[in-house]
Protein backbone atom coordinates (compact mmCIF):
# COMPACT_ATOMS: atom_id res chain seq x y z
CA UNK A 1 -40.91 101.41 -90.47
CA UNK A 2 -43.16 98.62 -92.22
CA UNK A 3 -40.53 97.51 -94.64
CA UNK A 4 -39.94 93.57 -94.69
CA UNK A 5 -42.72 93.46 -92.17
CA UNK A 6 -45.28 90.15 -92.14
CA UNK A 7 -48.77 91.86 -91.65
CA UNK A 8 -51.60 89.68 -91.85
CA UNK A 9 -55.09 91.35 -93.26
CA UNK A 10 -58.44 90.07 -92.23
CA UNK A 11 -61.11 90.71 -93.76
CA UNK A 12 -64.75 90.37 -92.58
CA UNK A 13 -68.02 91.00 -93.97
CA UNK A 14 -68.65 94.67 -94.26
CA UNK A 15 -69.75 96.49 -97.32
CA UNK A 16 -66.34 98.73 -96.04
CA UNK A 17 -64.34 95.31 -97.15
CA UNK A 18 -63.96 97.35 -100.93
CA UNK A 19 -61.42 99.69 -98.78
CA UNK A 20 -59.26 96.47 -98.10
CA UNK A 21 -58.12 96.17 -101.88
CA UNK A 22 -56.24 99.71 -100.88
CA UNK A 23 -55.02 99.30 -97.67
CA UNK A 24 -53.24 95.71 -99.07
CA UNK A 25 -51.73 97.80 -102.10
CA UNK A 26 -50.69 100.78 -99.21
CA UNK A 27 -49.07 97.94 -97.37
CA UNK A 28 -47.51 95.71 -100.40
CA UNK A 29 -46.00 99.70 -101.04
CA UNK A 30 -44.88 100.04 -97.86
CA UNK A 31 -42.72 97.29 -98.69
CA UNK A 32 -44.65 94.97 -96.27
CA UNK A 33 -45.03 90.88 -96.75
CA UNK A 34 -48.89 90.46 -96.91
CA UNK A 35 -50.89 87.22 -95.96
CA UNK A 36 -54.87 87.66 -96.61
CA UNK A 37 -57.83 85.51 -94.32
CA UNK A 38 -61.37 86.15 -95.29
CA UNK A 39 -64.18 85.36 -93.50
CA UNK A 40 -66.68 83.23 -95.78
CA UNK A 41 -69.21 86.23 -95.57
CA UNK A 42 -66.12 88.33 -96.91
CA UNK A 43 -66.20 87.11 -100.34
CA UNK A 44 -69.55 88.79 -100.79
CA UNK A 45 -68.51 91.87 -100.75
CA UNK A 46 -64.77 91.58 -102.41
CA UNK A 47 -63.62 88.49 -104.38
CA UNK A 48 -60.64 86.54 -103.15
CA UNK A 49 -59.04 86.77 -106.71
CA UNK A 50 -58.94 90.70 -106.35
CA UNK A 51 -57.16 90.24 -102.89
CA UNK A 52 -54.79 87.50 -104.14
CA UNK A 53 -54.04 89.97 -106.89
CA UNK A 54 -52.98 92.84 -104.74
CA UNK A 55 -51.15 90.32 -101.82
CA UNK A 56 -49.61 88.09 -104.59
CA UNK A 57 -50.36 85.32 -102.05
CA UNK A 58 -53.27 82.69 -101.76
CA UNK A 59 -56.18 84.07 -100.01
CA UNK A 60 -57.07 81.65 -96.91
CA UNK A 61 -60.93 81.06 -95.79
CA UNK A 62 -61.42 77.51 -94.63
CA UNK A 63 -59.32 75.41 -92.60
CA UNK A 64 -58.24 73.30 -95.40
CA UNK A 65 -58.67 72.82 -98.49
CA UNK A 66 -61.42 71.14 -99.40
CA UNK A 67 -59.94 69.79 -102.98
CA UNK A 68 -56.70 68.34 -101.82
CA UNK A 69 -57.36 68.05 -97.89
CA UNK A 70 -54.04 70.81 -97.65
CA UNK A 71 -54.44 72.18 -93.78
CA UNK A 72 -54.31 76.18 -93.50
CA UNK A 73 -52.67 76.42 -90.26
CA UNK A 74 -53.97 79.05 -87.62
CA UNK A 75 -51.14 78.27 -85.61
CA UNK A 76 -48.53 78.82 -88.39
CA UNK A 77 -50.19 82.20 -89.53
CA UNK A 78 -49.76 83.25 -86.01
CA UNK A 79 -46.16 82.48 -85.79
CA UNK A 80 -45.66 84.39 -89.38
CA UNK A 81 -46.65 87.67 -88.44
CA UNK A 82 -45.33 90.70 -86.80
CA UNK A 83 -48.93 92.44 -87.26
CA UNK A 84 -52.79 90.94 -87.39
CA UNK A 85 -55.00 93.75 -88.76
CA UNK A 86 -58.41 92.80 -89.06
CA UNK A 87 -59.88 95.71 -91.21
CA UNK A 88 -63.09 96.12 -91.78
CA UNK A 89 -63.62 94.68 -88.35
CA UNK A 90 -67.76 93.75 -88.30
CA UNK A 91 -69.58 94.15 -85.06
CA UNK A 92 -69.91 90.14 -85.08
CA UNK A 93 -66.35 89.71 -85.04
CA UNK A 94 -65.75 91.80 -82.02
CA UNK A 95 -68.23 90.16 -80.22
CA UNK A 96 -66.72 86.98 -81.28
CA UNK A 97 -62.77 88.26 -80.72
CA UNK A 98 -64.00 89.43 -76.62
CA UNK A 99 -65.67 86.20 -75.93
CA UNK A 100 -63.06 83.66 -77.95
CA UNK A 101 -65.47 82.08 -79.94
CA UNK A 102 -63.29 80.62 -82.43
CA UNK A 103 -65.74 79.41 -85.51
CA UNK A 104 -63.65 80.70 -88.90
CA UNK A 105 -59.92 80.46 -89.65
CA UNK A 106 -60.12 84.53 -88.87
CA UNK A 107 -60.78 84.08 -85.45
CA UNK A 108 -58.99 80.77 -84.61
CA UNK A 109 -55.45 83.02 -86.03
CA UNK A 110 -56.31 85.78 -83.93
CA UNK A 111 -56.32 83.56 -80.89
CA UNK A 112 -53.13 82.29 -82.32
CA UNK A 113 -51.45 85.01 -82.81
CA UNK A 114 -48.00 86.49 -80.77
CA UNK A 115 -48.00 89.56 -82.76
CA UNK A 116 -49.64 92.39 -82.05
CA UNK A 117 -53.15 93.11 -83.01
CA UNK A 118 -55.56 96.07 -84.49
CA UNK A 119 -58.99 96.22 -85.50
CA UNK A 120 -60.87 98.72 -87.88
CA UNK A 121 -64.44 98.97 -87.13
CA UNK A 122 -67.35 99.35 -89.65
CA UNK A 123 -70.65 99.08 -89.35
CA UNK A 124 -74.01 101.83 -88.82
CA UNK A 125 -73.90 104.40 -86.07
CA UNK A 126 -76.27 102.28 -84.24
CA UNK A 127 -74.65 99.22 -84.03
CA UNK A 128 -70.96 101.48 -82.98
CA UNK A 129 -72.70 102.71 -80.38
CA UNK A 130 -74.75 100.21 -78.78
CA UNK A 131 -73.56 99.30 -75.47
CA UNK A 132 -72.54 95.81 -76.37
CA UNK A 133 -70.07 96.96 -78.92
CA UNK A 134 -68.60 99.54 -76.64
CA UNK A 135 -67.70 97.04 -73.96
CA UNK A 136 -66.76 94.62 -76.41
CA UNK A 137 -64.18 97.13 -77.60
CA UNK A 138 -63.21 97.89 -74.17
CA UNK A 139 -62.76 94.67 -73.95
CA UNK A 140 -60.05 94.14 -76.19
CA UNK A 141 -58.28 97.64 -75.42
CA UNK A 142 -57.65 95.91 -72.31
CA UNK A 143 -56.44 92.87 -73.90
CA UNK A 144 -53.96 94.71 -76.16
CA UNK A 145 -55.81 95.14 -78.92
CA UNK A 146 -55.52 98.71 -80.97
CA UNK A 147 -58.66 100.04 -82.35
CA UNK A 148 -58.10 101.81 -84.83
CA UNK A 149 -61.35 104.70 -84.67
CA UNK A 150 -63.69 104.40 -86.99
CA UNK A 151 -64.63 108.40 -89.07
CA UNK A 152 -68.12 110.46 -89.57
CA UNK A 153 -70.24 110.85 -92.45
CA UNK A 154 -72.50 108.78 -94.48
CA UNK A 155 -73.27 104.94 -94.07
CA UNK A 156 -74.11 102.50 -96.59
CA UNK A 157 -78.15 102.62 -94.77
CA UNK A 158 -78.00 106.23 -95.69
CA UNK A 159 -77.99 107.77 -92.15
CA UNK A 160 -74.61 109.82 -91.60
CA UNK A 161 -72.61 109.57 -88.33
CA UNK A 162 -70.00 106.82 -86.47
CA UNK A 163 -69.40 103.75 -87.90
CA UNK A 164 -67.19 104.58 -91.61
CA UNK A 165 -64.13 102.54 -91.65
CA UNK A 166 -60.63 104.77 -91.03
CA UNK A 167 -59.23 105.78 -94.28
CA UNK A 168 -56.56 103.15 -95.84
CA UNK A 169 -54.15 106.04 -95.27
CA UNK A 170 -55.01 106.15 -91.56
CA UNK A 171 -55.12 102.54 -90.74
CA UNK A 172 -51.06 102.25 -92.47
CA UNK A 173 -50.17 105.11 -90.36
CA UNK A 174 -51.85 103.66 -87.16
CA UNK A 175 -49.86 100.19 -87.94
CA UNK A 176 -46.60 102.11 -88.71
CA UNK A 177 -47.12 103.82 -85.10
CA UNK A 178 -47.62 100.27 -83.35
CA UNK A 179 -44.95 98.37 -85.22
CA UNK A 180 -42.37 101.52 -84.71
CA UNK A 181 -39.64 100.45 -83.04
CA UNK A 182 -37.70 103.71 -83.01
CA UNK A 183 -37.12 105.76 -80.06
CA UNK A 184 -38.61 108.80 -78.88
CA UNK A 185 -35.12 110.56 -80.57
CA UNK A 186 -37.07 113.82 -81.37
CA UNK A 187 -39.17 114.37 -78.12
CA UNK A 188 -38.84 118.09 -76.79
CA UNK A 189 -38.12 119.37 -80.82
CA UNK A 190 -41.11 121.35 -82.37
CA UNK A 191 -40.79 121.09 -86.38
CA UNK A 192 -43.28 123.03 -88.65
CA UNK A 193 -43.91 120.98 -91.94
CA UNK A 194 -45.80 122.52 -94.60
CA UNK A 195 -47.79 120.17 -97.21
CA UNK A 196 -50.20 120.66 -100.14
CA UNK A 197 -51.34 122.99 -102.55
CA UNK A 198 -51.93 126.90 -102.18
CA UNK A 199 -54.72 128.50 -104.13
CA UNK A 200 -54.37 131.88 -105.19
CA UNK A 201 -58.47 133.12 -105.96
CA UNK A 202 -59.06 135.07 -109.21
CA UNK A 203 -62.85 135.71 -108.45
CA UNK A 204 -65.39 134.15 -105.88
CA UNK A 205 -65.23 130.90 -108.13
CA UNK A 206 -62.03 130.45 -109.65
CA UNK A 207 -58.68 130.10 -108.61
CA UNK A 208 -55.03 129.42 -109.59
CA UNK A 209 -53.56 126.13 -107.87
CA UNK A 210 -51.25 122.99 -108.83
CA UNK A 211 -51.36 119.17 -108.91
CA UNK A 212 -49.89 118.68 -104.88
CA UNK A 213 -51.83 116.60 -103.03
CA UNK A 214 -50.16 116.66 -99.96
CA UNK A 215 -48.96 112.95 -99.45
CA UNK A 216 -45.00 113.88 -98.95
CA UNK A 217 -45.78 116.67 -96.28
CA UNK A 218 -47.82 114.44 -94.69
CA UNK A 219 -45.96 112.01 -94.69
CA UNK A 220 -42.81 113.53 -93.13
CA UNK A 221 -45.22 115.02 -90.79
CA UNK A 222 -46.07 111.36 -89.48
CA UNK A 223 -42.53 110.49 -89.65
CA UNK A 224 -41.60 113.42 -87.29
CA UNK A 225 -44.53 112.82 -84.82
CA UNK A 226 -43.80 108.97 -85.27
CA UNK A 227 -39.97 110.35 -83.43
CA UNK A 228 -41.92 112.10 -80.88
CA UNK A 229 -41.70 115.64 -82.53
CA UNK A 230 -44.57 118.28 -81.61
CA UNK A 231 -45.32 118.88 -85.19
CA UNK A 232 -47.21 122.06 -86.86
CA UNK A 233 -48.53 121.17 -90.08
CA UNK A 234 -49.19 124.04 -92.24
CA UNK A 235 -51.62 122.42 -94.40
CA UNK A 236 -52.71 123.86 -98.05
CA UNK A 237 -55.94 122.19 -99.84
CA UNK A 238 -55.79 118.45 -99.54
CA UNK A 239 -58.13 115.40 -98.34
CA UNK A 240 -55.80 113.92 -96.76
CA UNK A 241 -56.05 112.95 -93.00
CA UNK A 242 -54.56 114.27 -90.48
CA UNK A 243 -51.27 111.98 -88.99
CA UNK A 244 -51.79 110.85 -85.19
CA UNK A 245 -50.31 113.11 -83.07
CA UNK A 246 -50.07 116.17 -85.78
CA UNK A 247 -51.50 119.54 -85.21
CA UNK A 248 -53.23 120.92 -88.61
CA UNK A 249 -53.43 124.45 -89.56
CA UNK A 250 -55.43 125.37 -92.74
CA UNK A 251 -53.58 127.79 -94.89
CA UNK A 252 -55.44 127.82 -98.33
CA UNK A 253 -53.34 130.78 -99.57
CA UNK A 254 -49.52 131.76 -100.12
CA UNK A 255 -50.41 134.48 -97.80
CA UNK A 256 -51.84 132.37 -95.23
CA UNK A 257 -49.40 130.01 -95.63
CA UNK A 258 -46.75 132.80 -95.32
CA UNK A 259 -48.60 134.42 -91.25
CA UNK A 260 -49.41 130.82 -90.37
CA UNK A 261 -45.53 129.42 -90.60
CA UNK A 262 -43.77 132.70 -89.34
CA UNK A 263 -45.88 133.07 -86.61
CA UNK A 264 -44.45 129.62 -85.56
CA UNK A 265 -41.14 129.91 -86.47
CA UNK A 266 -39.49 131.83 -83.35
CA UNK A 267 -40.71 128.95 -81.40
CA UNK A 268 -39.51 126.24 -83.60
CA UNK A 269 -36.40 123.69 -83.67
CA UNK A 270 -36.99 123.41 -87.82
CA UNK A 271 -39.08 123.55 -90.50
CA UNK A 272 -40.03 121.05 -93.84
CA UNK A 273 -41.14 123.67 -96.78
CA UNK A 274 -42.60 120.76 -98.61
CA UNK A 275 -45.87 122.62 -99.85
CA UNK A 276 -46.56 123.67 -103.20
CA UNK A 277 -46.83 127.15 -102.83
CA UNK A 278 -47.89 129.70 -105.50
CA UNK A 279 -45.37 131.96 -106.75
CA UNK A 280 -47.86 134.83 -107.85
CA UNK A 281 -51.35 135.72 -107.08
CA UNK A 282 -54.19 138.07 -109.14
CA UNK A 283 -53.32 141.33 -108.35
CA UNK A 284 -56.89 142.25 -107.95
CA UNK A 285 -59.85 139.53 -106.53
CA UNK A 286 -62.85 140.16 -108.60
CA UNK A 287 -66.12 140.61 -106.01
CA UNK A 288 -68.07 138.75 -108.51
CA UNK A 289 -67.95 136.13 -110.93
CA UNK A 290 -66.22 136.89 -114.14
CA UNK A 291 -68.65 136.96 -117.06
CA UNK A 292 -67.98 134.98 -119.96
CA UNK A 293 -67.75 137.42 -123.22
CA UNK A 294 -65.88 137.33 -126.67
CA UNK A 295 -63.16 138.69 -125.62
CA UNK A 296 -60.05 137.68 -124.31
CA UNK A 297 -59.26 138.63 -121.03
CA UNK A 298 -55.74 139.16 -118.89
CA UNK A 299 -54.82 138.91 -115.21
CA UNK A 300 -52.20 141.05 -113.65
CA UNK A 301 -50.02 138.95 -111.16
CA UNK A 302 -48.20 139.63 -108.85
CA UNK A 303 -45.36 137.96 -106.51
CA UNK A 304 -46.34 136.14 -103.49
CA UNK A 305 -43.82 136.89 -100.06
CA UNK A 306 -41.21 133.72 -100.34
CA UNK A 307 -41.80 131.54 -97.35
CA UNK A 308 -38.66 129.96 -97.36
CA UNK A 309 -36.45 132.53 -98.26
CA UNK A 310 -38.20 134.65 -95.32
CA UNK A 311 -37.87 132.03 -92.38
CA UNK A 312 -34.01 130.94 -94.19
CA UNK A 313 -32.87 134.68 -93.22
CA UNK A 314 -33.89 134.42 -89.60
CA UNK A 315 -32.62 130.35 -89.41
CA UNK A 316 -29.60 131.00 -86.65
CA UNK A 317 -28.85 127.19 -85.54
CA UNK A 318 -32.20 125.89 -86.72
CA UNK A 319 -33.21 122.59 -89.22
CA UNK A 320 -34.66 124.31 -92.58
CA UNK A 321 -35.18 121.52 -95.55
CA UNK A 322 -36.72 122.62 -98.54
CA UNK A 323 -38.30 121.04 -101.53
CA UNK A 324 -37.08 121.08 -105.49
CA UNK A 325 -39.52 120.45 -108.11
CA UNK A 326 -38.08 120.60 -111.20
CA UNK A 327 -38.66 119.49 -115.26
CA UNK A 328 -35.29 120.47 -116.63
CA UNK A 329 -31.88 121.63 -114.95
CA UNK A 330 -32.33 120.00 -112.00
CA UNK A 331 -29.55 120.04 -110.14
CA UNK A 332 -28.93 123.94 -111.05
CA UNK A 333 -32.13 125.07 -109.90
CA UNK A 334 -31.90 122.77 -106.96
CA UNK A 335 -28.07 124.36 -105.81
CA UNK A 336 -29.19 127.99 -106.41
CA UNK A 337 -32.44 127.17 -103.72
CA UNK A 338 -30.35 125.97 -101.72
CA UNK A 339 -28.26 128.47 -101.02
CA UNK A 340 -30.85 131.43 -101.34
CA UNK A 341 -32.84 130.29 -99.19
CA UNK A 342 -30.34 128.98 -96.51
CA UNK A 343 -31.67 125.22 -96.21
CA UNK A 344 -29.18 122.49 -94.91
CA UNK A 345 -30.27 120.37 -97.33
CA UNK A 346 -32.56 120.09 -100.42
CA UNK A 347 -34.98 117.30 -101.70
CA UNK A 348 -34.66 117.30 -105.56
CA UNK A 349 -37.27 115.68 -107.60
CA UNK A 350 -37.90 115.78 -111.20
CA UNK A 351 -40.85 115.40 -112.97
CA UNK A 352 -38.97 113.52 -115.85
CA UNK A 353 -38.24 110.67 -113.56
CA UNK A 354 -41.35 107.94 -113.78
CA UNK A 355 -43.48 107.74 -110.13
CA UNK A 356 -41.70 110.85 -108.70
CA UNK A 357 -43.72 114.14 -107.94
CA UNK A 358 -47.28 114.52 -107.84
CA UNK A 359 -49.94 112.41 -106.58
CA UNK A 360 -48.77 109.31 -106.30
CA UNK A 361 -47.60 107.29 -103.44
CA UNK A 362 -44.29 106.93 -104.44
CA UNK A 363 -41.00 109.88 -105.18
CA UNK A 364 -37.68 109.44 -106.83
CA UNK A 365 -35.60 111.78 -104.82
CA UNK A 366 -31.65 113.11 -104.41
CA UNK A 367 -30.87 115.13 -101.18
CA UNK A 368 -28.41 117.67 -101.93
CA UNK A 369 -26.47 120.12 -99.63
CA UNK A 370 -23.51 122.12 -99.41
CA UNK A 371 -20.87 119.07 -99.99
CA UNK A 372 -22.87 115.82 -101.39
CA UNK A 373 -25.58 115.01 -103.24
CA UNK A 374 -27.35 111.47 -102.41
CA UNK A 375 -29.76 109.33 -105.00
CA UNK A 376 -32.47 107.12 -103.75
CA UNK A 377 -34.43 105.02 -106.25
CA UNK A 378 -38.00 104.62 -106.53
CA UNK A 379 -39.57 104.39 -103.25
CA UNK A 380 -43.40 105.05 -101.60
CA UNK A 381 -43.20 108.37 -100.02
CA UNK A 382 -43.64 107.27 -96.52
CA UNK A 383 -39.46 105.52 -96.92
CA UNK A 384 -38.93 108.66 -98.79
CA UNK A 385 -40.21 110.43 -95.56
CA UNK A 386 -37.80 108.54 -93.28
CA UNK A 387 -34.52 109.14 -95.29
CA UNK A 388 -35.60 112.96 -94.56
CA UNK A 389 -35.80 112.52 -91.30
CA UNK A 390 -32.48 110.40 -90.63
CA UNK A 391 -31.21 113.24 -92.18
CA UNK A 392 -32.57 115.86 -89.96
CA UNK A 393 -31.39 113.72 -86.80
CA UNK A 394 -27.98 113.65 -88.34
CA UNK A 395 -27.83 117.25 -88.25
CA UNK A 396 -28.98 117.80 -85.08
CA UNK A 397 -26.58 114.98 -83.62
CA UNK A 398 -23.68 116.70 -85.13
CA UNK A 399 -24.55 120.15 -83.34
CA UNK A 400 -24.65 119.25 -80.23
């Protein structure tokens, strides 16, 4: 959704500006064109040459350029952009953006600008929730502007509540959802997606897990509630947050992960099995901490129920995509999933392949079913997450 789009990023002075070195590389990613204004207060916190770095484009802060007399034009930025996100957004700005004072090239773009507009608040609880700020954000909810919610937890003055800037992960999400031009094409479907790593507990303090993070599931969670899908993500241990519109259920284990989808399945259009599930489990949970001793030790495993392979034999005219991991015959391993577990279509990735698998923000993927198998090349996870989902509508189109 945010490839080849202009976004411009404004940054004010917040000790949350840090988080804007992320949310530039998340949207350079994303495949997006990326313009940078600072406020002079700004480049206390984060230095220009870090942002210029990341947007591969001259940072702008004054009005012109003081060495050469070259005129940064508000006007022109304005025209430029399909997006002005102003994140961290400080409690002076907002004030500033409601009343149109226009005093810094930051403000005099946003009162240029045809595009639309979202802020990311950050500053104490105190400050969030003084009056003044609330009806200064009403303000501009009225105007247009999206606001994207600032999170809980602690502040830079120590005290813990309102006021944290929305995770870079967030913010590209919320900007995906107000740049989407796509249509509603999956209201009235329910899709269960399931994302991250099980862990499988050997005693109260250890347990057996993997390397997922979560980032595809979630991603193709977004993309599905992005379409208008009523999406049930069956979520193993991650930190990542939630996608708008997504409903989150905790599953830490195989088995939870195993009650937790079928419970939803009779009720579903289709199901993503993107998690990382464990194959076995410790046949026995010690009550107690394992004690340390000189001698070597064994765990009896056993096999955990097959997710898939259970929901794939109950599938009728349902969507069911799984996921292939693999690290050496790849397309083998990939065919023989697919057809014993009934998916329409697999998402092969191999660890061999450079960027592809686990957590990072980009896969390397082929989507194989009965007939064809398709490569994509390198791409951030969020595209990856929107091939998927073409996919899925294909199917669906071609059943009715």
């Amino acid at each position: 959704m945010l490839k080849g789009k202009h976004i411009i990023l404004g940054i004010t002075g917040s000790i949350a500006a840090y988080k804007a070195a992320m949310l530039c590389r998340l949207l350079k990613t994303a495949g997006c064109q990326v313009r940078v204004v600072m406020t002079p207060m700004a480049k206390q916190f984060i230095t220009p040459l870090t942002m210029a770095t990341l947007s591969r484009n001259p940072i702008l802060v004054d009005f012109f350029d003081p060495e050469n007399g070259a005129w940064n034009s508000h006007v022109a930025l304005g025209e430029w952009a399909d997006c002005y996100l102003i994140a961290p957004a400080t409690a002076n700005t907002l004030a500033k953006m409601a009343t149109g004072t226009a005093d810094n090239l930051l403000l005099t773009t946003y009162l240029s600008a045809r595009c639309p507009v979202a802020v990311a608040p950050a500053m104490d609880l105190d400050m969030y929730a003084h009056v003044t700020t609330q009806l200064n954000l009403s303000t501009l909810r009225e105007r247009g502007v999206r606001v994207i919610e600032p999170g809980e937890g602690e502040l830079a003055s120590g005290l813990s509540g309102k006021g944290r800037m929305a995770e870079p992960e967030e913010i590209v999400a919320e900007i995906a959802d107000l740049l989407s031009e796509k249509k509603k094409s999956l209201a009235g479907k329910h899709f269960i997606v399931t994302a991250g790593a099980t862990i499988e507990p050997i005693d109260p303090v250890r347990y057996i897990t993997n390397h997922s993070t979560g980032k595809m599931g979630y991603a193709i969670a977004g993309e599905l509630a992005g379409r208008g899908a009523r999406v049930s993500l069956v979520s193993g241990r991650t930190s990542l947050p939630v996608p708008k519109g997504v409903e989150r259920i905790d599953a830490l284990s195989a088995a939870d992960m195993y009650v937790a989808v079928t419970a939803r399945w009779p009720e579903a259009d289709g199901a993503v099995m993107c998690a990382a599930v464990a194959d076995y489990t410790p046949e026995h949970v010690a009550a107690s901490k394992i004690r340390k001793s000189d001698d070597d030790i064994s765990i009896s495993l056993v096999r955990t129920r097959d997710i898939a392979a259970s929901v794939g034999a109950d599938k009728g005219s349902r969507i069911l995509v799984g996921f292939a991991l693999e690290t050496d015959d790849e397309q083998a391993h990939a065919e023989a999933k697919l057809v014993k577990k009934n998916f329409d279509f697999i998402v092969l990735n191999s660890l061999r392949d450079k960027g592809a698998g686990f957590r990072g923000d980009t896969n390397k993927v082929a989507l194989i079913d009965d007939k064809s198998r398709t490569d994509y090349p390198l791409m951030s996870k969020r595209e990856v997450a929107e091939i998927i989902v073409d996919r899925i509508e294909e199917l669906i189109d071609n059943r009715k």
